[in-house]
N, C-alpha and C. Protein backbone atom coordinates (compact mmCIF):
# COMPACT_ATOMS: atom_id res chain seq x y z
N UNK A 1 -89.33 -23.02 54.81
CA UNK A 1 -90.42 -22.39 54.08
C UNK A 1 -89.87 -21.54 52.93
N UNK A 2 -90.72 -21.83 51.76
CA UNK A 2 -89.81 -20.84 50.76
C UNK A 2 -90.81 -18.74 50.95
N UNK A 3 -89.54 -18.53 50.94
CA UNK A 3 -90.13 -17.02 51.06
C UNK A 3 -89.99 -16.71 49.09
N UNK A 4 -91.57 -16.51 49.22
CA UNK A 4 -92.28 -15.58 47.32
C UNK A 4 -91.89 -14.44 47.34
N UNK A 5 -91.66 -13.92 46.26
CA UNK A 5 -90.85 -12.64 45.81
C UNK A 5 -92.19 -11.49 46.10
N UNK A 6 -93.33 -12.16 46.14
CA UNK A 6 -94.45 -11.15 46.44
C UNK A 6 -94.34 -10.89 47.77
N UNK A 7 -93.88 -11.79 48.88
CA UNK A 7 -93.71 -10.94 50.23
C UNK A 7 -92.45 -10.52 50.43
N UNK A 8 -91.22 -10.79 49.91
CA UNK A 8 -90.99 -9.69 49.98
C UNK A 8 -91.16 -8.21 49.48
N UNK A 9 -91.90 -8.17 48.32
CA UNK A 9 -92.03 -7.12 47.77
C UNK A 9 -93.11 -6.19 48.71
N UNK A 10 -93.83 -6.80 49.38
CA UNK A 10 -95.25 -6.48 50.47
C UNK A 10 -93.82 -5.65 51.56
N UNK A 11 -92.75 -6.38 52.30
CA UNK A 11 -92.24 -6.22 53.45
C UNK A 11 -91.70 -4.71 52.64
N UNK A 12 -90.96 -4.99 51.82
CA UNK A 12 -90.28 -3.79 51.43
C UNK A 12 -90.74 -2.68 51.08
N UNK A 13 -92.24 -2.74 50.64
CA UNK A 13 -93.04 -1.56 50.46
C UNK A 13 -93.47 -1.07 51.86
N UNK A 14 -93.70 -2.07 52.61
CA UNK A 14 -93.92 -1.59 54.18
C UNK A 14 -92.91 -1.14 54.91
N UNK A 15 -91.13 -1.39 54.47
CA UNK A 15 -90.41 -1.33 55.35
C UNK A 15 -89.69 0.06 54.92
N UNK A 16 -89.43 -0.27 53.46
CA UNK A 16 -88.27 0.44 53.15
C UNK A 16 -87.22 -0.11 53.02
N UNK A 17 -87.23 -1.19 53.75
CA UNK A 17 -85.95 -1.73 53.79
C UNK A 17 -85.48 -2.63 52.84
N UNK A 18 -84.01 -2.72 52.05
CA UNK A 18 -83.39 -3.50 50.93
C UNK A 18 -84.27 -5.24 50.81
N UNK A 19 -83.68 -6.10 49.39
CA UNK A 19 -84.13 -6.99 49.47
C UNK A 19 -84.08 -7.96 50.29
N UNK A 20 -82.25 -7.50 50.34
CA UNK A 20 -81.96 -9.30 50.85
C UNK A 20 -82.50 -9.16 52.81
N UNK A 21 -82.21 -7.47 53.14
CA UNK A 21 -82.76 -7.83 54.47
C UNK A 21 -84.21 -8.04 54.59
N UNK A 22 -85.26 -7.63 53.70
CA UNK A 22 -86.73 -8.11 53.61
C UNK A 22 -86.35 -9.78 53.43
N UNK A 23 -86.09 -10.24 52.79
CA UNK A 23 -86.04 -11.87 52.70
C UNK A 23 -85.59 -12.73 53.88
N UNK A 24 -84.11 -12.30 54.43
CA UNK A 24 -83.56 -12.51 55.93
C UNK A 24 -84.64 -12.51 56.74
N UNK A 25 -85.14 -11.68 57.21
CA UNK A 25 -86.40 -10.58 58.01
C UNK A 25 -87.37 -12.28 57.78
N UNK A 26 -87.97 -12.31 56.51
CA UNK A 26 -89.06 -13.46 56.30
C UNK A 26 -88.87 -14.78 56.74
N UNK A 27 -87.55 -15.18 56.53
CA UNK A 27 -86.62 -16.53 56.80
C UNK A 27 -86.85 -16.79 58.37
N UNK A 28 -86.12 -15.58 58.93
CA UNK A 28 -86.13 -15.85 60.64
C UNK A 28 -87.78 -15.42 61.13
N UNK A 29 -88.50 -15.36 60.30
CA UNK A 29 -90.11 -14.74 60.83
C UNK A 29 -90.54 -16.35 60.48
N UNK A 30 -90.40 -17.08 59.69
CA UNK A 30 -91.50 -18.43 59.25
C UNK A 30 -92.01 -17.69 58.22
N UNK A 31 -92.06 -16.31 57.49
CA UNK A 31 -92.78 -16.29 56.44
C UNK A 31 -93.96 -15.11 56.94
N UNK A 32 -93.65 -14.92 58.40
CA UNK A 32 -94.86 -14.44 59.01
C UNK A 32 -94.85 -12.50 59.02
N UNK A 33 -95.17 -12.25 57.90
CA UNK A 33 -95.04 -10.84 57.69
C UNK A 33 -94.58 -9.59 58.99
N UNK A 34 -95.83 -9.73 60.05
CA UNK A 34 -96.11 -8.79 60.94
C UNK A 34 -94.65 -9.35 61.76
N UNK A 35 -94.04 -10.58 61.92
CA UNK A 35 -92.96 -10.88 62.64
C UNK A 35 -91.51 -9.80 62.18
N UNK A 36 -91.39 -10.62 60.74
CA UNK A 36 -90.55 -9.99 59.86
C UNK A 36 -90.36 -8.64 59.98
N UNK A 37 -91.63 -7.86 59.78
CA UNK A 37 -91.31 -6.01 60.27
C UNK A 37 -91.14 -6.05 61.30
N UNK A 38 -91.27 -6.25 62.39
CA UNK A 38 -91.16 -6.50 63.90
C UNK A 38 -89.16 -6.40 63.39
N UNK A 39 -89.22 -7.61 62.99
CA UNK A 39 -87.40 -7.78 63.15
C UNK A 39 -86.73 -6.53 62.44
N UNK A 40 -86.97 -6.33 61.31
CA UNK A 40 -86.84 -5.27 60.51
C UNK A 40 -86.87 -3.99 61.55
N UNK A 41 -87.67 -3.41 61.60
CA UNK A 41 -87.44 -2.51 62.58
C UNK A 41 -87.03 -2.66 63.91
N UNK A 42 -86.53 -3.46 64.60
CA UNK A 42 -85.68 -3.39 65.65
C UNK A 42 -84.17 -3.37 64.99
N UNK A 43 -83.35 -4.14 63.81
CA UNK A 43 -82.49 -4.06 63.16
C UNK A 43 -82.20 -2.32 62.96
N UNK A 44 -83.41 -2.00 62.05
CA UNK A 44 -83.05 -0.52 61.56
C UNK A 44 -82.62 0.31 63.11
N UNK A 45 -83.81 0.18 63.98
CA UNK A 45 -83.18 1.16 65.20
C UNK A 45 -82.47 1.81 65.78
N UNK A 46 -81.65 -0.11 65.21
CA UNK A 46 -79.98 -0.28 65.90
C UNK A 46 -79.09 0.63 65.23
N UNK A 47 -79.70 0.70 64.02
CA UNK A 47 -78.67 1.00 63.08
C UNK A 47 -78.66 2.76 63.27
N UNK A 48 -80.30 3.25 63.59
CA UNK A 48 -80.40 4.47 63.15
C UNK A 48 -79.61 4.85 64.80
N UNK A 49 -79.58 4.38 65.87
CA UNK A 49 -79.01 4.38 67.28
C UNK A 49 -77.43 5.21 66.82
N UNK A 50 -76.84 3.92 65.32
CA UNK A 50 -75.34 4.56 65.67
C UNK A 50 -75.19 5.56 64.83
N UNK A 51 -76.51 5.52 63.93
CA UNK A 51 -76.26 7.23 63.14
C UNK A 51 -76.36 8.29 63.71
N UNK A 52 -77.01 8.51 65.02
CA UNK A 52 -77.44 9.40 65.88
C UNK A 52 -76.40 10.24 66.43
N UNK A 53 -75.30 10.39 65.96
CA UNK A 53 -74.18 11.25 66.32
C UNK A 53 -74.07 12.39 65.51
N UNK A 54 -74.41 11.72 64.38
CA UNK A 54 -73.57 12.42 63.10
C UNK A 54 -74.46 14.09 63.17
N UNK A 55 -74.06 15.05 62.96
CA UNK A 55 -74.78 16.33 62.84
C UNK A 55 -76.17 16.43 62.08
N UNK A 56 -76.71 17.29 62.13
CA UNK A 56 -78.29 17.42 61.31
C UNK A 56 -77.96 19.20 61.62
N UNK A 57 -77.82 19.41 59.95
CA UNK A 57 -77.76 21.23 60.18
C UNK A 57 -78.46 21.42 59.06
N UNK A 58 -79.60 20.05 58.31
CA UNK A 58 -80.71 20.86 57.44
C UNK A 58 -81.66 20.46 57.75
N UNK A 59 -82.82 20.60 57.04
CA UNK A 59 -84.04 20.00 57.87
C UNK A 59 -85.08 20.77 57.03
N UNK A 60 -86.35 20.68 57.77
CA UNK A 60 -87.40 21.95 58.07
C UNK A 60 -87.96 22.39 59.04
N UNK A 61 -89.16 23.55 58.59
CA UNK A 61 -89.80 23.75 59.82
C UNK A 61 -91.20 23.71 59.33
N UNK A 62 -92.15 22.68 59.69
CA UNK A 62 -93.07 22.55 59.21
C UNK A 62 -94.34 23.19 60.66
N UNK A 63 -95.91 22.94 60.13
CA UNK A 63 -96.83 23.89 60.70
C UNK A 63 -97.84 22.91 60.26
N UNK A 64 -99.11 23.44 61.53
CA UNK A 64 -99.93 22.40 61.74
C UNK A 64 -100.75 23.68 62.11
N UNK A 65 -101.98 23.75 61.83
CA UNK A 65 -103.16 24.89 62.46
C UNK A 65 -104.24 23.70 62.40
N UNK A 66 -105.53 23.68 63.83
CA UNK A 66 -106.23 23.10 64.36
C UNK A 66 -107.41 23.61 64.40
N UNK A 67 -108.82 22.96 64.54
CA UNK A 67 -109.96 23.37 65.50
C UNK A 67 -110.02 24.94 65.14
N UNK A 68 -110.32 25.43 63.80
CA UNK A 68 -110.93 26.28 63.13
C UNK A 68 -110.19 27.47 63.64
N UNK A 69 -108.26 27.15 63.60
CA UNK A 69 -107.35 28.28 64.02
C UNK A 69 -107.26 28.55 65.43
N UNK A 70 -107.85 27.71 66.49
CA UNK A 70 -107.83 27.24 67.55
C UNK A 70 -106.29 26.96 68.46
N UNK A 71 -105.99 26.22 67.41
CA UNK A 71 -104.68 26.04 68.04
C UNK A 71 -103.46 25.74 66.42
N UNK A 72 -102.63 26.20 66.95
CA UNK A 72 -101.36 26.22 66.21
C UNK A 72 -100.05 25.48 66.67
N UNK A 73 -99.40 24.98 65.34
CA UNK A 73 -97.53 24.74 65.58
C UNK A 73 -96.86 24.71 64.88
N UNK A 74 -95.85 25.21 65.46
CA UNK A 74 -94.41 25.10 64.57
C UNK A 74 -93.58 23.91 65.11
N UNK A 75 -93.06 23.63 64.39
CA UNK A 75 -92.09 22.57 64.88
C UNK A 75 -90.83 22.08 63.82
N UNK A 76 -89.56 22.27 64.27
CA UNK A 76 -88.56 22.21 63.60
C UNK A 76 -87.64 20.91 63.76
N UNK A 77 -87.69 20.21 62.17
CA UNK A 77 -86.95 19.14 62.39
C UNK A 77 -85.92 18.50 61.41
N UNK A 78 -84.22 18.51 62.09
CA UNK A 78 -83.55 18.12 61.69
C UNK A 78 -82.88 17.15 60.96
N UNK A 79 -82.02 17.20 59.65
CA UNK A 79 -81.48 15.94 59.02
C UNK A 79 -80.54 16.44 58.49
N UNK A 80 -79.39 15.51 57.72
CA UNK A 80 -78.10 15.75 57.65
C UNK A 80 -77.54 16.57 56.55
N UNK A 81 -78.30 16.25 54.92
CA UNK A 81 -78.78 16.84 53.93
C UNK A 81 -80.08 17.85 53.61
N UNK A 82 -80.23 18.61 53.04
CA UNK A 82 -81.07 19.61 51.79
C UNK A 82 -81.74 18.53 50.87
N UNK A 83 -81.13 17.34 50.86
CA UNK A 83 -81.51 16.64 49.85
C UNK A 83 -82.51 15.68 50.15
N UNK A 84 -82.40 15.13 51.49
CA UNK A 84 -83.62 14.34 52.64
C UNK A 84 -84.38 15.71 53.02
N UNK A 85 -83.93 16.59 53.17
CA UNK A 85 -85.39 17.79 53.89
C UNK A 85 -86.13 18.04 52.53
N UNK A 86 -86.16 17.81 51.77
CA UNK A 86 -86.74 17.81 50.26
C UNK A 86 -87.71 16.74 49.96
N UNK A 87 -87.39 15.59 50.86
CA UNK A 87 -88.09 14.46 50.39
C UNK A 87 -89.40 14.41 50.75
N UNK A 88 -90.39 13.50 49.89
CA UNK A 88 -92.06 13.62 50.43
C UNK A 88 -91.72 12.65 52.02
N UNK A 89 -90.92 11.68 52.11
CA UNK A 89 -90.91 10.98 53.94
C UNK A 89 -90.61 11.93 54.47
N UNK A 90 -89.33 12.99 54.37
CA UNK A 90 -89.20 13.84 55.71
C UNK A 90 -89.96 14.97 55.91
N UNK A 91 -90.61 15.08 54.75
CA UNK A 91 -92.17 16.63 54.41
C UNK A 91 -93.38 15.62 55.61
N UNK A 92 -93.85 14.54 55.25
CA UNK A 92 -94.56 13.89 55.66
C UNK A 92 -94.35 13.86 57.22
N UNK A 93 -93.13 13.48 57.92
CA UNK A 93 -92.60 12.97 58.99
C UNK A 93 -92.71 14.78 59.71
N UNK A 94 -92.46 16.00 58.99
CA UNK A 94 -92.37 16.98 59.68
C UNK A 94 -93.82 17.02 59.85
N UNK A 95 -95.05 16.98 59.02
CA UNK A 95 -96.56 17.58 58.72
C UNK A 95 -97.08 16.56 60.14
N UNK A 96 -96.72 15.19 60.25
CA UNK A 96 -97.47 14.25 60.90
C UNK A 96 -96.95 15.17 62.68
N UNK A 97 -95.60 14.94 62.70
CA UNK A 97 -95.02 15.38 63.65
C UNK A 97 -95.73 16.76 64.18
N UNK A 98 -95.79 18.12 63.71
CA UNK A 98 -96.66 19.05 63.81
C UNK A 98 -98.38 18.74 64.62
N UNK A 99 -99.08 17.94 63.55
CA UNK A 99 -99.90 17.45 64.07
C UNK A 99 -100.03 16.81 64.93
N UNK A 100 -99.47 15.75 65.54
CA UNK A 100 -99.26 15.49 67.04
C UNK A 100 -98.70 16.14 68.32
N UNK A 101 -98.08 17.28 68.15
CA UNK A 101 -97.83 18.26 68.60
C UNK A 101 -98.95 19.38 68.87
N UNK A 102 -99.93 19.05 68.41
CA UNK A 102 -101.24 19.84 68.55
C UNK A 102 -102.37 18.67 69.30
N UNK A 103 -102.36 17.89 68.78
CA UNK A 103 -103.12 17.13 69.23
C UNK A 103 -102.56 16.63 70.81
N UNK A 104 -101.30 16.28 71.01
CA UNK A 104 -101.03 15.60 72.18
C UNK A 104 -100.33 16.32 73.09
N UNK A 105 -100.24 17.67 72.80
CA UNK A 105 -99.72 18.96 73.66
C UNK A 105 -98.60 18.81 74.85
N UNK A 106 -97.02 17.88 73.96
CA UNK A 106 -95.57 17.40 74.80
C UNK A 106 -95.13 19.11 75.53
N UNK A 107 -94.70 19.13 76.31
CA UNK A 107 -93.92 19.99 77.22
C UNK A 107 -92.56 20.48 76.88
N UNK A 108 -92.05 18.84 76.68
CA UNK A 108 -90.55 19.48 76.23
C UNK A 108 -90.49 17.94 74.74
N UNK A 109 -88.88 18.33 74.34
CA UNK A 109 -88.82 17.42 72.95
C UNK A 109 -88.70 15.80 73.44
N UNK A 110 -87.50 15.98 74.55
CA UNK A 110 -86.92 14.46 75.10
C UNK A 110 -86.88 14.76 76.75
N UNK A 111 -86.64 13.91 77.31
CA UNK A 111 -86.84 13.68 78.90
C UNK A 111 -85.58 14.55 79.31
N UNK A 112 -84.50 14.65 78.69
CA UNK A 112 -83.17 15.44 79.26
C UNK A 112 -83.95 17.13 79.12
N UNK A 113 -84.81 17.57 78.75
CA UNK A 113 -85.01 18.48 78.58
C UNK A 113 -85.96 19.52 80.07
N UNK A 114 -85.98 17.98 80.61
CA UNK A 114 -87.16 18.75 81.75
C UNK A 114 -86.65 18.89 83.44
N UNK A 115 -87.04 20.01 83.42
CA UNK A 115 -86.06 20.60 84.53
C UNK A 115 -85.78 19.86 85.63
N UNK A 116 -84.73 19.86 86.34
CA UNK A 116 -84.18 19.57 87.26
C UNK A 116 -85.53 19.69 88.53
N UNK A 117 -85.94 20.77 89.03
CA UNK A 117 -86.71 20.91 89.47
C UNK A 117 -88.12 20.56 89.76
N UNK A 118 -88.77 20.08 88.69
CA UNK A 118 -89.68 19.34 88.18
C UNK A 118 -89.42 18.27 88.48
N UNK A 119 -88.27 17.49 87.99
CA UNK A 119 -88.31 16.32 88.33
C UNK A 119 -87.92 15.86 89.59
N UNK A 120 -87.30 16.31 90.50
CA UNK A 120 -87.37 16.07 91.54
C UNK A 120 -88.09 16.18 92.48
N UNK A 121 -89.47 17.40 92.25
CA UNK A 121 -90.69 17.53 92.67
C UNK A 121 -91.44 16.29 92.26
N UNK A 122 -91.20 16.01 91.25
CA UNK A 122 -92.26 14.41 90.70
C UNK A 122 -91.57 13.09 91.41
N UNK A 123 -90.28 13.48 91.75
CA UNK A 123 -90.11 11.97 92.18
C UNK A 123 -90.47 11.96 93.48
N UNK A 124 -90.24 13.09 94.71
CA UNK A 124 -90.95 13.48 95.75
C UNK A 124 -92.53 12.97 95.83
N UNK A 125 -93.09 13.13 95.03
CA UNK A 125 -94.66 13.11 94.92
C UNK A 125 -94.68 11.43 94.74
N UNK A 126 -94.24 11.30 93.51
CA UNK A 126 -94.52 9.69 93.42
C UNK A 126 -94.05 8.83 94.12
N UNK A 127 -92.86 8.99 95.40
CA UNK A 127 -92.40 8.08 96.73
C UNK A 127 -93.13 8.66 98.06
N UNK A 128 -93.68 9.53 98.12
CA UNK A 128 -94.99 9.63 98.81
C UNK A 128 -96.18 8.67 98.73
N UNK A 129 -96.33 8.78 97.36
CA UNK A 129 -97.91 7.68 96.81
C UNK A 129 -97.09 6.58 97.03
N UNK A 130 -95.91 6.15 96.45
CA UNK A 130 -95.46 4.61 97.06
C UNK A 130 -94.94 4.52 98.28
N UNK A 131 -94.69 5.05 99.21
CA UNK A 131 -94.85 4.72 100.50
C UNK A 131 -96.44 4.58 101.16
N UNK A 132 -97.04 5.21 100.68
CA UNK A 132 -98.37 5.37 101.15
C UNK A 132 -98.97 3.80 101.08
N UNK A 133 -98.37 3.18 99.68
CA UNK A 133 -99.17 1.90 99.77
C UNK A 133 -98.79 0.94 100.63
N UNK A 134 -97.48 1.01 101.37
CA UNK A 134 -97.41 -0.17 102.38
C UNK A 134 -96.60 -1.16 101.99
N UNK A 135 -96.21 -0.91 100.19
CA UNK A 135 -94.54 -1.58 99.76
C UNK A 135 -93.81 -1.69 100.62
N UNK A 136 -93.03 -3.17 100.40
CA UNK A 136 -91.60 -3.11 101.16
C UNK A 136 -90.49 -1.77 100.23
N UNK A 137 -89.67 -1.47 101.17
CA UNK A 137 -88.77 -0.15 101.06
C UNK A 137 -88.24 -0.39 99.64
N UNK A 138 -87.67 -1.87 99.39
CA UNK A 138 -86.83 -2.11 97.80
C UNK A 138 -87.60 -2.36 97.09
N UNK A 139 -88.80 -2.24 97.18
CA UNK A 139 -89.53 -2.34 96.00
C UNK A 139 -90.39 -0.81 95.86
N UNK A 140 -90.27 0.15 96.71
CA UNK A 140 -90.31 1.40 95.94
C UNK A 140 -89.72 2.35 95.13
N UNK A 141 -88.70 2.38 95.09
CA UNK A 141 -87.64 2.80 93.50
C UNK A 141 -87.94 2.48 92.47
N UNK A 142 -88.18 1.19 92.25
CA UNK A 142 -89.01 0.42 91.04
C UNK A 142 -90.18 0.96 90.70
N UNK A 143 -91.11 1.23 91.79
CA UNK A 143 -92.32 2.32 91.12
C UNK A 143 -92.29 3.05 90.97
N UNK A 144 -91.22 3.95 91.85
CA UNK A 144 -91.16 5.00 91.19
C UNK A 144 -90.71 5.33 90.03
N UNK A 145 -89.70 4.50 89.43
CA UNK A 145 -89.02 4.62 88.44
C UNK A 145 -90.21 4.33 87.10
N UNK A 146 -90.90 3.24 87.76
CA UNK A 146 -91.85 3.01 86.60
C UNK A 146 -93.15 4.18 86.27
N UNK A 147 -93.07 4.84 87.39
CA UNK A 147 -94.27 6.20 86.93
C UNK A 147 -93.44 6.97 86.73
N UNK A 148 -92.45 7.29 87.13
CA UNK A 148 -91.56 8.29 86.30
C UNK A 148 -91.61 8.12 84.84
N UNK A 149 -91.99 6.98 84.18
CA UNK A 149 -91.65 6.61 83.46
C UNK A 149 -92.87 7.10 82.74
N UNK A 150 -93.97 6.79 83.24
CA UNK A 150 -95.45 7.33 82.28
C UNK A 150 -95.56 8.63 82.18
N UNK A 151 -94.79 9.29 83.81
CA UNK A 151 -94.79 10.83 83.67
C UNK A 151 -94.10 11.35 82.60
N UNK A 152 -92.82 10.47 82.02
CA UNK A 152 -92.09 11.15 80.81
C UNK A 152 -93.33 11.09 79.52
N UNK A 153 -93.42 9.83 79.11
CA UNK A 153 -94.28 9.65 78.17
C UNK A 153 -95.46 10.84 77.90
N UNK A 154 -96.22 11.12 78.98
CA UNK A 154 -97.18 12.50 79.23
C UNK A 154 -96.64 13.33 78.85
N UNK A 155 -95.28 13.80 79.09
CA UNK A 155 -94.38 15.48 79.23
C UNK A 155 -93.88 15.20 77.49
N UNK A 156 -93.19 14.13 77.56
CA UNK A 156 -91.86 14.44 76.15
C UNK A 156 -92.73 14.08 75.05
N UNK A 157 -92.10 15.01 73.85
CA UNK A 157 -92.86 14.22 72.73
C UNK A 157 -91.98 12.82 72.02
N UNK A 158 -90.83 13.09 72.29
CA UNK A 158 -90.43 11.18 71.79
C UNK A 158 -90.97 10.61 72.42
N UNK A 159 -91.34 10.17 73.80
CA UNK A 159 -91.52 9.51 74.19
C UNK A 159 -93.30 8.88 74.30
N UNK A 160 -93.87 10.17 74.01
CA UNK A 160 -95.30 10.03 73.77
C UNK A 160 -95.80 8.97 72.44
N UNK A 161 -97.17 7.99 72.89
CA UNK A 161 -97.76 7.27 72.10
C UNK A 161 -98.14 8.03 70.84
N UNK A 162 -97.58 7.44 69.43
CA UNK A 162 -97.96 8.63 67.77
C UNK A 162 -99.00 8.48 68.02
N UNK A 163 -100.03 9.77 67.74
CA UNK A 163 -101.42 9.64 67.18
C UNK A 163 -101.77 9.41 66.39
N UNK A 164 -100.89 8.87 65.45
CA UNK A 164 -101.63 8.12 64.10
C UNK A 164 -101.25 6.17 64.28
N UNK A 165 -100.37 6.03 65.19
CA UNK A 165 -100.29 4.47 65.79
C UNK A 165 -99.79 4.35 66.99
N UNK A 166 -100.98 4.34 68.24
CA UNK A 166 -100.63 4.53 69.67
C UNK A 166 -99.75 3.54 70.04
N UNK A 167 -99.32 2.20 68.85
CA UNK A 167 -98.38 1.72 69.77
C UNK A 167 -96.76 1.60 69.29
N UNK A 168 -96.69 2.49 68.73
CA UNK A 168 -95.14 2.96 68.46
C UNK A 168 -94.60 4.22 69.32
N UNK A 169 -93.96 5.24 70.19
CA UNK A 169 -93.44 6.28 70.47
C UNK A 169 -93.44 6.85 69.40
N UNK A 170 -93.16 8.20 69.34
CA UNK A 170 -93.05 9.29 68.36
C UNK A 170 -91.67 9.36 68.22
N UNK A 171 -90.43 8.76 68.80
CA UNK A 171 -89.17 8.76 68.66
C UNK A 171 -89.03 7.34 67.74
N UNK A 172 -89.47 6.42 67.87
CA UNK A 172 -90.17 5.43 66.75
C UNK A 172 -90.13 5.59 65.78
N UNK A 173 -91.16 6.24 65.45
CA UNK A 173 -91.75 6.77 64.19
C UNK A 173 -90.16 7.33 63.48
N UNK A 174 -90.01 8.75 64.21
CA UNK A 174 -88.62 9.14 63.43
C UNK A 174 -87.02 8.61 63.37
N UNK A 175 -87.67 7.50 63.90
CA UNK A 175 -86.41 6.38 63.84
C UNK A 175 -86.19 5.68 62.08
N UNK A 176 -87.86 5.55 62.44
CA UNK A 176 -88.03 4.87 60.92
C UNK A 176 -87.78 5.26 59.77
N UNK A 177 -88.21 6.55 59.92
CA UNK A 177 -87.30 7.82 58.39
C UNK A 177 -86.18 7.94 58.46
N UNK A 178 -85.59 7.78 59.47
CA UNK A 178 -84.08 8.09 59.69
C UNK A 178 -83.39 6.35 58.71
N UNK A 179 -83.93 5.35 59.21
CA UNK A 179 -83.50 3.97 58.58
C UNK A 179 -84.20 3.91 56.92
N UNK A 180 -85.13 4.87 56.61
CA UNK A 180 -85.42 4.74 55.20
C UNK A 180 -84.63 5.70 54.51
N UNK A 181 -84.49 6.76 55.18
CA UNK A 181 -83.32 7.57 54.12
C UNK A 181 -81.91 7.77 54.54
N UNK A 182 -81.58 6.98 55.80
CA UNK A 182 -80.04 6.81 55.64
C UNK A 182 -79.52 8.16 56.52
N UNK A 183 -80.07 8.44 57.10
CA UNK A 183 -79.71 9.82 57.81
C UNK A 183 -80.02 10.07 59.10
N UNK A 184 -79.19 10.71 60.04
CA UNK A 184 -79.83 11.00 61.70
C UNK A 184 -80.85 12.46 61.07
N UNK A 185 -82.01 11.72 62.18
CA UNK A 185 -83.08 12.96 61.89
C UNK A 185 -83.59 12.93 63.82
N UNK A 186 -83.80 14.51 63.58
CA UNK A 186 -83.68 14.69 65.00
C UNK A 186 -84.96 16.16 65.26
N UNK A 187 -85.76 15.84 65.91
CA UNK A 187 -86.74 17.00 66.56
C UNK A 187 -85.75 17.71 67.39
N UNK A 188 -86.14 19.42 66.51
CA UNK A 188 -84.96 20.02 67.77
C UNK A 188 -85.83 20.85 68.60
N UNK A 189 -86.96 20.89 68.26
CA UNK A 189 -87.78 22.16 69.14
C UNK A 189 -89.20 21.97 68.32
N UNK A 190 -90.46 22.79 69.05
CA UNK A 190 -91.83 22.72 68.41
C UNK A 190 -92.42 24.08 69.61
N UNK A 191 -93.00 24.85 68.47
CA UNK A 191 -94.32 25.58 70.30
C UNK A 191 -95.33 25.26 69.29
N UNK A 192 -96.46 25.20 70.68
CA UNK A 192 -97.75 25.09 70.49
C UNK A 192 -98.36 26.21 70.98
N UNK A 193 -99.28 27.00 70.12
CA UNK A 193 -99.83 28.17 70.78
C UNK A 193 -101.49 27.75 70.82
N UNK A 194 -102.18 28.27 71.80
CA UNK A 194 -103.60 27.51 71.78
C UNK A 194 -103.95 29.38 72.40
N UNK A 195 -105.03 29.63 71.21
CA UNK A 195 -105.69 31.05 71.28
C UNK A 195 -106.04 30.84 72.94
N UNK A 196 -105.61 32.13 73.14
CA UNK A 196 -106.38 33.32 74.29
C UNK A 196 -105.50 32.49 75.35
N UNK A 197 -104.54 31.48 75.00
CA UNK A 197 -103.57 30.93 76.26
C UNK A 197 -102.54 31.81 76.58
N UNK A 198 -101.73 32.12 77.51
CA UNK A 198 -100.08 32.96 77.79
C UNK A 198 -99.19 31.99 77.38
């Protein structure tokens, strides 16, 4: 199939990503756009996966106020340059981020963050409910592991569905700025204050 310079120009406005990998991306898709970003962003992931070492000591701290001053946030988020915390994607990526942080009210940033205690109270609870159903013994770890798994999604905010596209994670999302501007970007912290709460 010949790939037109108009889709790639469509992929790359959607992706961010260079020509020749928008064209690659189209080649192994059939031409089929929604495939192509599909590939495209599992590629970038990978990529933003091995940037994920490198330090982040600039950033911002962007703010979100709700429901007529109702509820509030701060939330602070890291990148490697002054020169990406400047940009309208990582202004955008902090403002959106904020706002889901109000709206979807995460506990902690990532799953390593939640206490020891907690979680071993949750896994207690959830091999209770799977014994309760009458599973064979090796096939309860597996559920549990798999509601552990929704319980993170509920608690963390990477791991939580974005509220602006429930079917990406919010660690997703800042994967994707991280592969458009070339940089590890990293949520280091957020509070949410909701009036007349402790």
């Amino acid at each position: 199939m010949e790939i037109k310079a108009q889709m790639v120009k469509e992929l790359r406005e959607q992706s961010g990503a260079g020509i020749m990998d928008c064209k690659d991306a189209l080649r192994e898709a059939g031409g089929n756009l929604d495939q192509a970003s599909k590939l495209l962003r599992k590629k970038g992931l990978a990529s933003a996966g091995r940037r994920s070492q490198r330090a982040t000591r600039e950033g911002s701290v962007g703010s979100y106020i709700h429901a007529g001053g109702r509820i509030g946030v701060l939330v602070e988020v890291n990148c490697e340059t002054d020169f990406v915390a400047r940009t309208d994607e990582f202004q955008k990526l902090v403002k959106d981020l904020a706002m889901h942080v109000a709206a979807a009210a995460p506990q902690y940033v990532r799953r390593e963050e939640v206490p020891a205690e907690i979680l071993e109270r949750e896994r207690e609870i959830l091999m209770e409910q799977a014994r309760s159903s009458g599973k064979p013994e090796q096939i309860l770890e597996k559920m549990v592991e798999g509601r552990l798994n929704k319980f993170f999604a509920e608690l963390c905010l990477e791991e939580q569905p974005f509220v602006r596209d429930a079917d990406q994670a919010v660690l997703e999302i800042v994967q994707m700025v991280a592969v458009k501007t070339g940089e590890n970007i990293k949520v280091r912290r957020f509070s949410r204050f909701v009036l007349g709460e402790q």
